[in-house]
Structure formats: C-alpha cells, structure tokens
Protein backbone atom coordinates (compact mmCIF):
# COMPACT_ATOMS: atom_id res chain seq x y z
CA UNK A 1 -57.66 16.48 34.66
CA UNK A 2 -55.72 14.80 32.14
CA UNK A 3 -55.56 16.15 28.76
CA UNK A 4 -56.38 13.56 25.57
CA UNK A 5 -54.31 11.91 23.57
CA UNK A 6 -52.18 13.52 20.87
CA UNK A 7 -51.79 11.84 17.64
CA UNK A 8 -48.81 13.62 15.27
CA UNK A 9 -48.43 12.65 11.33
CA UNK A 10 -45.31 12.79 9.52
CA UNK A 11 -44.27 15.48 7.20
CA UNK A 12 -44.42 15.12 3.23
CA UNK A 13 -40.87 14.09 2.90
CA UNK A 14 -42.30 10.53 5.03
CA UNK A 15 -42.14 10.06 8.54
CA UNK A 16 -43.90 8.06 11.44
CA UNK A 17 -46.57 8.62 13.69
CA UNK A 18 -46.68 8.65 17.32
CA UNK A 19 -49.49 8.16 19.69
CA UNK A 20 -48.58 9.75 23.31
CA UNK A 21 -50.68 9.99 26.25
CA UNK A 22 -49.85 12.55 28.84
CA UNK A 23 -49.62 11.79 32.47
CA UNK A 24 -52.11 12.70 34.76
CA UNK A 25 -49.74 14.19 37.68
CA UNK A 26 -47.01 16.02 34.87
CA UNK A 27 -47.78 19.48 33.89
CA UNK A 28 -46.18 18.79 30.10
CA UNK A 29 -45.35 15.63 28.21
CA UNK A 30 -42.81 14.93 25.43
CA UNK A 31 -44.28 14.23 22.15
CA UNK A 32 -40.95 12.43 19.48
CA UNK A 33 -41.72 12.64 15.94
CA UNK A 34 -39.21 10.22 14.32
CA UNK A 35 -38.94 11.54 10.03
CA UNK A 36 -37.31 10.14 7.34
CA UNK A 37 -36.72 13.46 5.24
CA UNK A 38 -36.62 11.27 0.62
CA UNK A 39 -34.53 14.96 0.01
CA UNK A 40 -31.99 13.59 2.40
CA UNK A 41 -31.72 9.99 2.08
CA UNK A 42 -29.99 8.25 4.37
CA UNK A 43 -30.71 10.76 7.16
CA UNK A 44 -33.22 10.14 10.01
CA UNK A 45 -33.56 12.94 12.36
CA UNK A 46 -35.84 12.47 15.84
CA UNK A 47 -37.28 16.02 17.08
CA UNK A 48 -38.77 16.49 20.41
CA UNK A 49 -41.90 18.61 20.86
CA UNK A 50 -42.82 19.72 23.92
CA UNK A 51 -46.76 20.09 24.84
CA UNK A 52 -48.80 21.65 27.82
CA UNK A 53 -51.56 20.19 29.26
CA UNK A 54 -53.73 22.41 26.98
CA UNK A 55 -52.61 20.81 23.76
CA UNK A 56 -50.20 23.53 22.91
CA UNK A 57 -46.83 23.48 21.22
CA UNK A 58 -43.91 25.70 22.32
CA UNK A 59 -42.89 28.68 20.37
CA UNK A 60 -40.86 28.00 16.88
CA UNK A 61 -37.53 28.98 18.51
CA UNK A 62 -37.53 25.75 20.45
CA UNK A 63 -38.16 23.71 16.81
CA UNK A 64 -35.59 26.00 15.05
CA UNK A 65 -32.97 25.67 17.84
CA UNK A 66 -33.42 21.73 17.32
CA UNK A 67 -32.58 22.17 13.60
CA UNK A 68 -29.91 23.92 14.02
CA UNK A 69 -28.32 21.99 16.33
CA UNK A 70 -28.72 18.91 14.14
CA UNK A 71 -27.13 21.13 11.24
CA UNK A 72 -24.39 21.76 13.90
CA UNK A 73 -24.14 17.94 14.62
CA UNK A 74 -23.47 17.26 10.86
CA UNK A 75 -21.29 19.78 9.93
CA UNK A 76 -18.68 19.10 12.65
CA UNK A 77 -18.88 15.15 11.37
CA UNK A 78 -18.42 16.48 7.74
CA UNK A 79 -15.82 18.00 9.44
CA UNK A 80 -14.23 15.29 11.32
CA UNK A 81 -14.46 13.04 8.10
CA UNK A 82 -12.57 15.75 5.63
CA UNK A 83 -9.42 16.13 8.55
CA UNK A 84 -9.41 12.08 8.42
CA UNK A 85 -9.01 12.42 4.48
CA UNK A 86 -6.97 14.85 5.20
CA UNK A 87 -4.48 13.27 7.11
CA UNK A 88 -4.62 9.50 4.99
CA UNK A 89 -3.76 12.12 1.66
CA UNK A 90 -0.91 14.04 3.75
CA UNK A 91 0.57 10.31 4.33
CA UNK A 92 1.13 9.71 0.80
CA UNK A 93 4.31 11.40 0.41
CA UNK A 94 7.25 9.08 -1.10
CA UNK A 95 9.93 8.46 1.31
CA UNK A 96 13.71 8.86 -0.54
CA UNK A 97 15.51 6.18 -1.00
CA UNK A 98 18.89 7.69 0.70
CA UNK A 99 19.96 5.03 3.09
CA UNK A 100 22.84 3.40 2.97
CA UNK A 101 23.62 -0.38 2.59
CA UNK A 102 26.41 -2.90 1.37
CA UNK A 103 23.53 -4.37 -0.70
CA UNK A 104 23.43 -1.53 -2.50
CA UNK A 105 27.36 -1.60 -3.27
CA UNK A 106 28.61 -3.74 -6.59
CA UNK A 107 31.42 -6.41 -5.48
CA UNK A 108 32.13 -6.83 -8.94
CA UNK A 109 32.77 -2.64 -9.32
CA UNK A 110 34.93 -2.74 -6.31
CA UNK A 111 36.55 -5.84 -6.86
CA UNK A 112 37.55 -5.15 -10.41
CA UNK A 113 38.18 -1.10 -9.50
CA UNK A 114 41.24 -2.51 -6.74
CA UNK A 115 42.72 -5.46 -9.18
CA UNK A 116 43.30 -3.25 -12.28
CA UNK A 117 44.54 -0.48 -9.58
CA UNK A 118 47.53 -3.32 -7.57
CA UNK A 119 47.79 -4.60 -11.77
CA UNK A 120 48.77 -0.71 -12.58
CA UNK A 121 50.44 0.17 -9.76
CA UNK A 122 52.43 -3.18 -9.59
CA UNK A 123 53.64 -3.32 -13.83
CA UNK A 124 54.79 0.55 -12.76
CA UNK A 125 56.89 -0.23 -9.80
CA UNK A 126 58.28 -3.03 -11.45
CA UNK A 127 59.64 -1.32 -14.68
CA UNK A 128 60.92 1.20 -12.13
CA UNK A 129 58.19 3.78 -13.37
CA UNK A 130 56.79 4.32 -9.79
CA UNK A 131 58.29 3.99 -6.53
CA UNK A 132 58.04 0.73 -4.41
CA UNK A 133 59.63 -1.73 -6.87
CA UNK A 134 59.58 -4.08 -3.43
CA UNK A 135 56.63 -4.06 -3.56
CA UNK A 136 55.61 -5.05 -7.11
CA UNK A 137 55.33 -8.49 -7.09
CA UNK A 138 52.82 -8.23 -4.58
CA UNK A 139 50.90 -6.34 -5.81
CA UNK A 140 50.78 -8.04 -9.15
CA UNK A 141 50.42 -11.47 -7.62
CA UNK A 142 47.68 -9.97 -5.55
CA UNK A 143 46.11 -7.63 -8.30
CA UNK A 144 45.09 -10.25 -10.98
CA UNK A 145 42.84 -12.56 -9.41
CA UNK A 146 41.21 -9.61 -7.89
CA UNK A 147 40.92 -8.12 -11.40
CA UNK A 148 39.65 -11.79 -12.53
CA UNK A 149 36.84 -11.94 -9.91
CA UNK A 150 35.43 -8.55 -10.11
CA UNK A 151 34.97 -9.16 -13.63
CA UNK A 152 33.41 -12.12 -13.04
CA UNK A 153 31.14 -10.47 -10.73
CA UNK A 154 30.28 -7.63 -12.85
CA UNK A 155 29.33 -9.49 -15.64
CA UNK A 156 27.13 -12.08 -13.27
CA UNK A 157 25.44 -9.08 -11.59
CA UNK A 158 21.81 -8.16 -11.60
CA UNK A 159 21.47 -4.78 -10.59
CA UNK A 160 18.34 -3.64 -8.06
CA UNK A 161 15.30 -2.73 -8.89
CA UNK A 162 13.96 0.68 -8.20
CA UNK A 163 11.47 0.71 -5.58
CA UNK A 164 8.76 3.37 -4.19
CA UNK A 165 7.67 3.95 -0.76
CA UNK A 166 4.78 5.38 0.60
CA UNK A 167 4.83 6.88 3.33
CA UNK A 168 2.04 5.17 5.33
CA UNK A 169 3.11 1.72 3.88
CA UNK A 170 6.38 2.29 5.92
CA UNK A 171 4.85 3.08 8.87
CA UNK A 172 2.43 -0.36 8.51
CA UNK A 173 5.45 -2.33 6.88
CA UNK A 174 7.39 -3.55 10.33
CA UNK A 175 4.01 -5.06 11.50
CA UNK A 176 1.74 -5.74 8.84
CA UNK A 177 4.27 -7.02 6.51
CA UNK A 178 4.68 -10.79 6.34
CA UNK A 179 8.33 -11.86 6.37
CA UNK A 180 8.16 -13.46 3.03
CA UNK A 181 7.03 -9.52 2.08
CA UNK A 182 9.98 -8.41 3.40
CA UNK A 183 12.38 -11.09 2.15
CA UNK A 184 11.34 -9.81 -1.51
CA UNK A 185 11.74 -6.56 -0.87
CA UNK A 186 15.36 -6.91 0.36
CA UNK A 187 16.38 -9.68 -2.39
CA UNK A 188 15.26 -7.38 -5.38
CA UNK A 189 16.45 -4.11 -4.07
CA UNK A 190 20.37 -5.19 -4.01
CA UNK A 191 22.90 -6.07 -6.20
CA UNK A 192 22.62 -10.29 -6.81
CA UNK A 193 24.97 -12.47 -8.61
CA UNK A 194 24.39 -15.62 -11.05
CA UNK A 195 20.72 -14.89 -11.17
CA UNK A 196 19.07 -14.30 -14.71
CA UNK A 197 16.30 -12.16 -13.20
CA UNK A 198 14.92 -11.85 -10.25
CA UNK A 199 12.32 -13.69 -8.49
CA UNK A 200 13.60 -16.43 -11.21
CA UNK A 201 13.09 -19.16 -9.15
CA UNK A 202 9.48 -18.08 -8.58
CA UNK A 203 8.43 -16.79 -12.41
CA UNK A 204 9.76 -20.54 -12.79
CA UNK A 205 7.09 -22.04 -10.43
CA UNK A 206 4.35 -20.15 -11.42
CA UNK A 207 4.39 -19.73 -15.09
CA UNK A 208 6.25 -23.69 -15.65
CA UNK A 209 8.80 -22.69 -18.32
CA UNK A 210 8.95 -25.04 -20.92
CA UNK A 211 6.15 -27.51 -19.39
CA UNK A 212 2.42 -28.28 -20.81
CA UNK A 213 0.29 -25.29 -20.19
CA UNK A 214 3.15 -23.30 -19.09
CA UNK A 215 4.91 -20.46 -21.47
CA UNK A 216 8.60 -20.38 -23.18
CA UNK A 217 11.68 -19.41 -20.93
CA UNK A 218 11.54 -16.53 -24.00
CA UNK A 219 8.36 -14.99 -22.60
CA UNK A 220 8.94 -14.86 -19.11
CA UNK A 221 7.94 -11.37 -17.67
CA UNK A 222 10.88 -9.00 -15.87
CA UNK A 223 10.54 -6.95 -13.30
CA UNK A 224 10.92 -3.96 -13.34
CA UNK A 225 10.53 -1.79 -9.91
CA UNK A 226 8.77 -2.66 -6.94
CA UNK A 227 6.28 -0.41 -5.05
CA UNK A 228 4.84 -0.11 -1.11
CA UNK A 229 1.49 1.17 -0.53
CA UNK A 230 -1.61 0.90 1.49
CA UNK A 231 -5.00 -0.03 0.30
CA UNK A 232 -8.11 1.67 0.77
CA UNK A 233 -9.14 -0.76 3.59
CA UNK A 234 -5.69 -0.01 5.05
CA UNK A 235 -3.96 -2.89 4.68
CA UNK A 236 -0.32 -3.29 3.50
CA UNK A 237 0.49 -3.92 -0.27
CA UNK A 238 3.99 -4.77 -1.80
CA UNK A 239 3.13 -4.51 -5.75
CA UNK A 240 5.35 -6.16 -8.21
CA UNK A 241 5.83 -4.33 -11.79
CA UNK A 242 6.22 -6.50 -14.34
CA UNK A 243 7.15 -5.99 -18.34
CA UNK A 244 6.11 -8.86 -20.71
CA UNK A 245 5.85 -8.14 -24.09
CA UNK A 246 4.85 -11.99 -25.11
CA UNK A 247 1.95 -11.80 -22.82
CA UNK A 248 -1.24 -11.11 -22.28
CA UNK A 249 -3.47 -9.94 -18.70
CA UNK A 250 -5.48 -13.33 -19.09
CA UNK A 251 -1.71 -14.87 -18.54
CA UNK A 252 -1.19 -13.30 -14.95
CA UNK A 253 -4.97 -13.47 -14.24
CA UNK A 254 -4.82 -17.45 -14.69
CA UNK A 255 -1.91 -18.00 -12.65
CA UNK A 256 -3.57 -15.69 -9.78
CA UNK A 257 -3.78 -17.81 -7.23
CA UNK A 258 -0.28 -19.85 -7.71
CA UNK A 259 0.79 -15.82 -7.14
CA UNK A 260 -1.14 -16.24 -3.47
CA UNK A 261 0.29 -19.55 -3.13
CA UNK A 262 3.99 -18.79 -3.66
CA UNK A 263 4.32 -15.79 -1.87
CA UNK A 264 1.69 -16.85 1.22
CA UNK A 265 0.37 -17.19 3.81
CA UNK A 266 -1.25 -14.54 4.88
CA UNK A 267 -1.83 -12.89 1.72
CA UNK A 268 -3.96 -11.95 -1.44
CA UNK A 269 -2.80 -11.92 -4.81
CA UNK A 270 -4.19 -8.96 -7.06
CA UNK A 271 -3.70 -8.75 -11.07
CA UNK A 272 -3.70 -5.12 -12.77
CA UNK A 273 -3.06 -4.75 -16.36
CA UNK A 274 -1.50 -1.17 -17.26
CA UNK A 275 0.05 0.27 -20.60
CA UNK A 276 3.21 -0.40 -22.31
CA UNK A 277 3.34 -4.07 -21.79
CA UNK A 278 3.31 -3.74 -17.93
CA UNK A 279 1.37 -5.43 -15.17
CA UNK A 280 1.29 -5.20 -11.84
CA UNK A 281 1.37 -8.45 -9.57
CA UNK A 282 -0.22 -6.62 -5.77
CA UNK A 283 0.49 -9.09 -3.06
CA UNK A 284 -1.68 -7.84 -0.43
CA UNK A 285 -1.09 -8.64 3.62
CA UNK A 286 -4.19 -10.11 5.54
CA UNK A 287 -2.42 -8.84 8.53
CA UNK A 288 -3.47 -5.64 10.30
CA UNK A 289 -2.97 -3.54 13.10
C-alpha cells in the first residue's frame, strides 16, 4: 500500500515547499526541504528528512546531526579563508635593498676620489716629499683629467631613487612585470648622468612643457621613490611617487591616460592624491599568472 503524498512548508525565516510521493515498492522515501534562513542572508542550506511509510519523521538526532555538520562545513571554510588572509598578509614583508650593483656605484665619486689621489701623490713625489719621484709625471699627467671627469660626473649626476619592495610583488615581478616595468625600475634606481630628473623625457611627453594646455618646465613634478606591490586582485603594480608643489590632483587625473599610453601596453594607469604635495602615478600590469 502506498502511503499519500507529503507536502512540507518552509520555516519562518522563508523557504520552499516540496511535494514528494513515496514509492510503492521502497519502505522510506527522502523528503528535501530547500530554506533560505533572512537571519543568514546569503546562506541556503538543503536538509534531508527521512520518512516511513507511516508518515513519520526520524528522531531529532538525525535533524541535529545535519546542523551540525553544516556548522562543521562552514567553520572549516571560515577557516580555510582566514589561513588564505593569512598567508597574502605574511607576504607583505619589505624585502632589503642589500644587493649589490655597479649602478648603484657613483663614477663621478670614484673618478674624482683616484684623480685628486695620482694629483697628491704625483705633486709629492715630484718635490721629493714621497718616494717614487719616477714616477711623478705619470701620475700627474694621468691624475688631472681623471680629477676633471669625475667632477664632471659628480656634478651631472642624478642620484637613485629609493625604492620599496614587497615581498609578493617580487615574487610576481619576473612574470607579471612588463619589460617597460622593469626598464623603469632599473633606470631610476641607479646613478644617471646629464639627466635633469628622471623619467624627464616622459614628464616631457605627458605634461608638454611649455606647449598650449601643457604646464611650465617650473612645475614639472619629481620623483621621489618608487614602490612594488600587488593589488587586491593580485596583479602587479610599480607605483611612481611624485612631489609637485605647482600642481594640483585634477593635473595627473587629466593626463591619466597619456600615463597608460607612455608606459603601455599591457597596463593601467591609476592616479592617487596623498599629503604633502605628493601623488602617486600606479602603473598597473594586465598580465597575470
């Protein structure tokens, strides 16, 4: 004899309702209740009730096992999600800056530190001050135009910017990076000669020095350190700190996309405004893992 139909309602918190016929030849039939709790929004939980062929449900423990297993099932993803956090905030320790690098080494220091040594050494020898009088006018011949051109070089030089790492943005950097990203990088973190600033011959491009609708040479913004990190959608970022204290946010904002433009493809140009007269230029790679 088959037993009638069973029709279930949902709860007060909402839920939908389920119309299950039994089979004739099983002993017990699954009834699923399917609720969408409003105190937990974005939750829908889907509880199976078992029934006998006489209409009646289990015992509680089979409900409040069910619960508790789908309190079991959220906790350990609470859980899961926290360790991911976790680990992202654990990756964003600086990395020092300790490597070494001729970049990172002034010509103009070493030149001018070995002219005006030969030039000392060589005026001693040869007023018989310091041994190796043979050897003066060698050392004097060879001493001041290496004095000359280290001055020259120090007072050309434009030293490198500082620049923070994250580390998470060095891990993505040999990948994700594009290699106009990593041309930057490496031009404003050594020691250049002749320039005025750098990224001169961009500022030039984008903000048209001296030309209609562009700004005075006067104004131009300088940078001032450089900084790797990842964004929130993981992606790599290489932001550009700038000081300009003849300009305003709406100035960077409007010249957004030549920003894209110049340092593309494969990129996204982001404007931030901070304090002190700074703003931050984030050029932002497309490319991901």
């Amino acid at each position: 004899m088959s037993s009638p139909a069973v029709v279930c309602g949902g709860g007060g918190g909402g839920g939908g309702i389920t119309l299950c016929s039994p089979g004739l030849s099983a002993s017990t039939f699954k009834l699923r209740v399917s609720c969408a709790s409003s105190r937990t929004p974005g939750l829908n939980s889907s509880t199976v009730f078992v029934v006998n062929n006489q209409g009646r449900f289990l015992p509680k423990t089979h409900i409040i096992n069910r619960s508790r297993e789908l309190r079991l099932i959220v906790g350990a993803a609470e859980s899961t999600q926290s360790s991911s956090v976790a680990t992202v905030t654990a990756d964003k320790s600086l990395v020092p800056d300790d490597e070494f690098s001729l970049a990172k080494v002034s010509f103009g220091v070493i030149g001018l530190g070995v002219g005006v040594t030969l030039l000392s050494y060589g005026f001693g020898a040869y007023f018989n001050i310091l041994p190796g009088s043979e050897w003066s006018a060698l050392m004097l011949t060879y001493g001041f135009p290496l004095a000359i051109i280290g001055m020259a070089l120090k007072y050309a030089e434009l030293k490198p910017v500082p620049c923070l790492t994250y580390s998470d943005a060095q891990k993505l950097r040999e990948n994700c990076a594009t290699p106009i990203l990593k041309q930057v990088r490496s031009d404003v973190t050594r020691y250049r000669y002749g320039d005025e600033q750098h990224l001169d011959e961009a500022l030039k491009r984008i903000f048209q020095y001296g030309q209609g609708g562009g700004i005075p040479r006067r104004s131009a913004p300088t940078l001032q350190m450089i900084r790797e990190e990842v964004t929130e959608d993981g992606k790599y970022c290489l932001v550009l700190v700038f000081e300009a204290k003849a300009l305003e946010l709406s100035d960077f904002q409007q010249r957004q996309a030549k920003f894209a433009s110049f340092f593309g493809p494969g990129i996204t140009a982001e404007i931030v405004g901070g304090d002190q007269n700074l703003y931050e230029v984030r050029l932002i790679s497309n490319t991901t893992l």
